[in-house]
Protein backbone atom coordinates (compact mmCIF):
# COMPACT_ATOMS: atom_id res chain seq x y z
CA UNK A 1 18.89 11.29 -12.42
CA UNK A 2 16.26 9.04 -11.61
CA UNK A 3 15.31 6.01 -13.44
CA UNK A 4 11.84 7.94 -15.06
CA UNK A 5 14.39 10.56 -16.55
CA UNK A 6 16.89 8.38 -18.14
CA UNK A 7 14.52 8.08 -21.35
CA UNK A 8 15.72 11.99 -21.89
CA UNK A 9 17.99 12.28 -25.08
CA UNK A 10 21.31 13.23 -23.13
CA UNK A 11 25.08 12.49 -23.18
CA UNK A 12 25.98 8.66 -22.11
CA UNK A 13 28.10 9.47 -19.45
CA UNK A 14 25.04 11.54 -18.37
CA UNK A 15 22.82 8.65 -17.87
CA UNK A 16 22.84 6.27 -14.92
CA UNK A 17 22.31 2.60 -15.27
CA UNK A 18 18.60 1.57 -14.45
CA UNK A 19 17.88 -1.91 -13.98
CA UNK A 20 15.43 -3.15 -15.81
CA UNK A 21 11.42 -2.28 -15.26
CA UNK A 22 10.53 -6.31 -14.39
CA UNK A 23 13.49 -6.54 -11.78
CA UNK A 24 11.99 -3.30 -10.36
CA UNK A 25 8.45 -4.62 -9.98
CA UNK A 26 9.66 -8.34 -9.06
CA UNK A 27 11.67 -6.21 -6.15
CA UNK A 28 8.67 -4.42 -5.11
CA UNK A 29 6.51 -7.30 -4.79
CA UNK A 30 9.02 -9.13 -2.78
CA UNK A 31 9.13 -6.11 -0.41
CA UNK A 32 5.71 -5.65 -0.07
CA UNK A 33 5.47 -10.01 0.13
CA UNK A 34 8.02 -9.93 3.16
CA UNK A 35 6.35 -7.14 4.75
CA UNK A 36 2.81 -8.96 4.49
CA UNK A 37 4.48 -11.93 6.20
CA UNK A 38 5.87 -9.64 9.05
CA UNK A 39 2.80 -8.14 9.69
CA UNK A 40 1.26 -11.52 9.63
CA UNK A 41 2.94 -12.84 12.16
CA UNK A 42 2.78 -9.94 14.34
CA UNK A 43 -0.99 -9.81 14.06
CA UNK A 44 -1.93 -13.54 13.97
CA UNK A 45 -3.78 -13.16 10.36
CA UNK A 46 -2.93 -13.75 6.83
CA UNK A 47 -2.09 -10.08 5.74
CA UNK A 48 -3.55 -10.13 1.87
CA UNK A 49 -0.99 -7.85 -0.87
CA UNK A 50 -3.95 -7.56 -3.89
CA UNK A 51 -6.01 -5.22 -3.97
CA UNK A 52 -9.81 -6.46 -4.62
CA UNK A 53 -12.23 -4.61 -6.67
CA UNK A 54 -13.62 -3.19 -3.29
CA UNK A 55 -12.51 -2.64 0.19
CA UNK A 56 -14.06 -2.53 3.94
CA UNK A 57 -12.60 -2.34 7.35
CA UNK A 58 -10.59 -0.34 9.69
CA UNK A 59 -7.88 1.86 8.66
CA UNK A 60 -5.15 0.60 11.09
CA UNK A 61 -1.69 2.54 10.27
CA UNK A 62 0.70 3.78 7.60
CA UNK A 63 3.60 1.09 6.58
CA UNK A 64 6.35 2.54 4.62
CA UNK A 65 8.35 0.53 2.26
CA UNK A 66 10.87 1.31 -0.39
CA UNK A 67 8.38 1.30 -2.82
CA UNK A 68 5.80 3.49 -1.33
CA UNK A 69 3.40 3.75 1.56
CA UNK A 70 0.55 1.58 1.80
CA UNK A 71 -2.23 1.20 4.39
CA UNK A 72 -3.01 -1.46 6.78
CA UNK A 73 -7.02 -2.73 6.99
CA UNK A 74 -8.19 -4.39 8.98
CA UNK A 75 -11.20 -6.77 7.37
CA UNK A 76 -13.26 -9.36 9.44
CA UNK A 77 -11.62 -12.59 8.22
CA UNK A 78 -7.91 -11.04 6.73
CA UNK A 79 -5.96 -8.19 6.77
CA UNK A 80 -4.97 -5.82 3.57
CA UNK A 81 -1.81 -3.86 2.35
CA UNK A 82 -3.66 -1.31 0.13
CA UNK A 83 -1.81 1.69 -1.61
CA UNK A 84 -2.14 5.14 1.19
CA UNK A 85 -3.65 8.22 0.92
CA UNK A 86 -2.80 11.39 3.02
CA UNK A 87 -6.13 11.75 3.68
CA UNK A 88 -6.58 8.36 5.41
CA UNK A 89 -4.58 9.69 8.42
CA UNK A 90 -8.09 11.73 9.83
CA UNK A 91 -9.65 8.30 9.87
CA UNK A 92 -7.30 6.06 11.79
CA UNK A 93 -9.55 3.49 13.94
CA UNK A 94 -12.35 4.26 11.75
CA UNK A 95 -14.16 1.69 9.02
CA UNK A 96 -14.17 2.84 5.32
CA UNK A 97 -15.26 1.37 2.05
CA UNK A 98 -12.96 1.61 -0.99
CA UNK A 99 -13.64 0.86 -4.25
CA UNK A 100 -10.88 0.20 -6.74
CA UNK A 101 -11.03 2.40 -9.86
CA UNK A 102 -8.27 2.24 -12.57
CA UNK A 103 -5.10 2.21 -10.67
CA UNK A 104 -6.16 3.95 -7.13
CA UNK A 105 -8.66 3.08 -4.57
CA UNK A 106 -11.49 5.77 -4.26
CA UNK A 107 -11.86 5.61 -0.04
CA UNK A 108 -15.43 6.97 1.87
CA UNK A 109 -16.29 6.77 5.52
CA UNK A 110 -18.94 3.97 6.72
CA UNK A 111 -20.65 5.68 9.30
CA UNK A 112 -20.58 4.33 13.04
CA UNK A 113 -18.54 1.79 12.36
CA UNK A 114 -14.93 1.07 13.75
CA UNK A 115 -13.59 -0.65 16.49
CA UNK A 116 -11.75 2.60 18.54
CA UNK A 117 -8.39 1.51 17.34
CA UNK A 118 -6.03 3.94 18.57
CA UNK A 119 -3.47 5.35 15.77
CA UNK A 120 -0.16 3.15 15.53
């Protein structure tokens, strides 16, 4: 039983112990913090973790983490660790624009632009 279940009226010796909801977010934000310092230092530029209200660049490659997959973009100045889409794989090396609505990012393809990154 996962932690999302647990809320289920059952049995106590049916339940597992989940830890609470802010250690869970304070560990994903630590993951997803190292990660962004990794891929900093691999690529030379401060990799950004928040999501802005909209996004541009190049759709580098999938990271996976604990918590999730996210994307890498690549932006003129930074670099960005945005939540991933399946559908983001056809455009690898390609520029989009994404624009943040409620909790997801809504992606579209800017046409001619991207900088023939290969997929990683």
């Amino acid at each position: 039983m996962n932690c999302e279940q647990a809320n289920r009226p059952r049995g106590v010796a049916d339940q597992e112990p989940c830890p609470p909801r802010k250690a869970l977010e304070r560990m994903a934000a630590l993951e997803l913090s190292a990660k962004a310092k990794e891929l900093s230092g691999e690529l030379g530029l401060h990799v950004l973790t928040h999501v802005p209200n909209r996004v541009a660049g190049v759709y580098a490659r999938r990271i996976d983490l604990a918590q999730g997959r996210m994307a890498l973009i690549i932006a003129d100045r930074h670099k960005l660790l945005v939540p991933w889409r399946p559908a983001l794989e056809h455009f690898a090396g390609k520029g989009l624009k994404g624009a943040l609505r409620r909790q997801t990012l809504s992606w579209k393809l800017e046409r001619g632009i991207g900088i023939g990154l290969p997929p990683m």
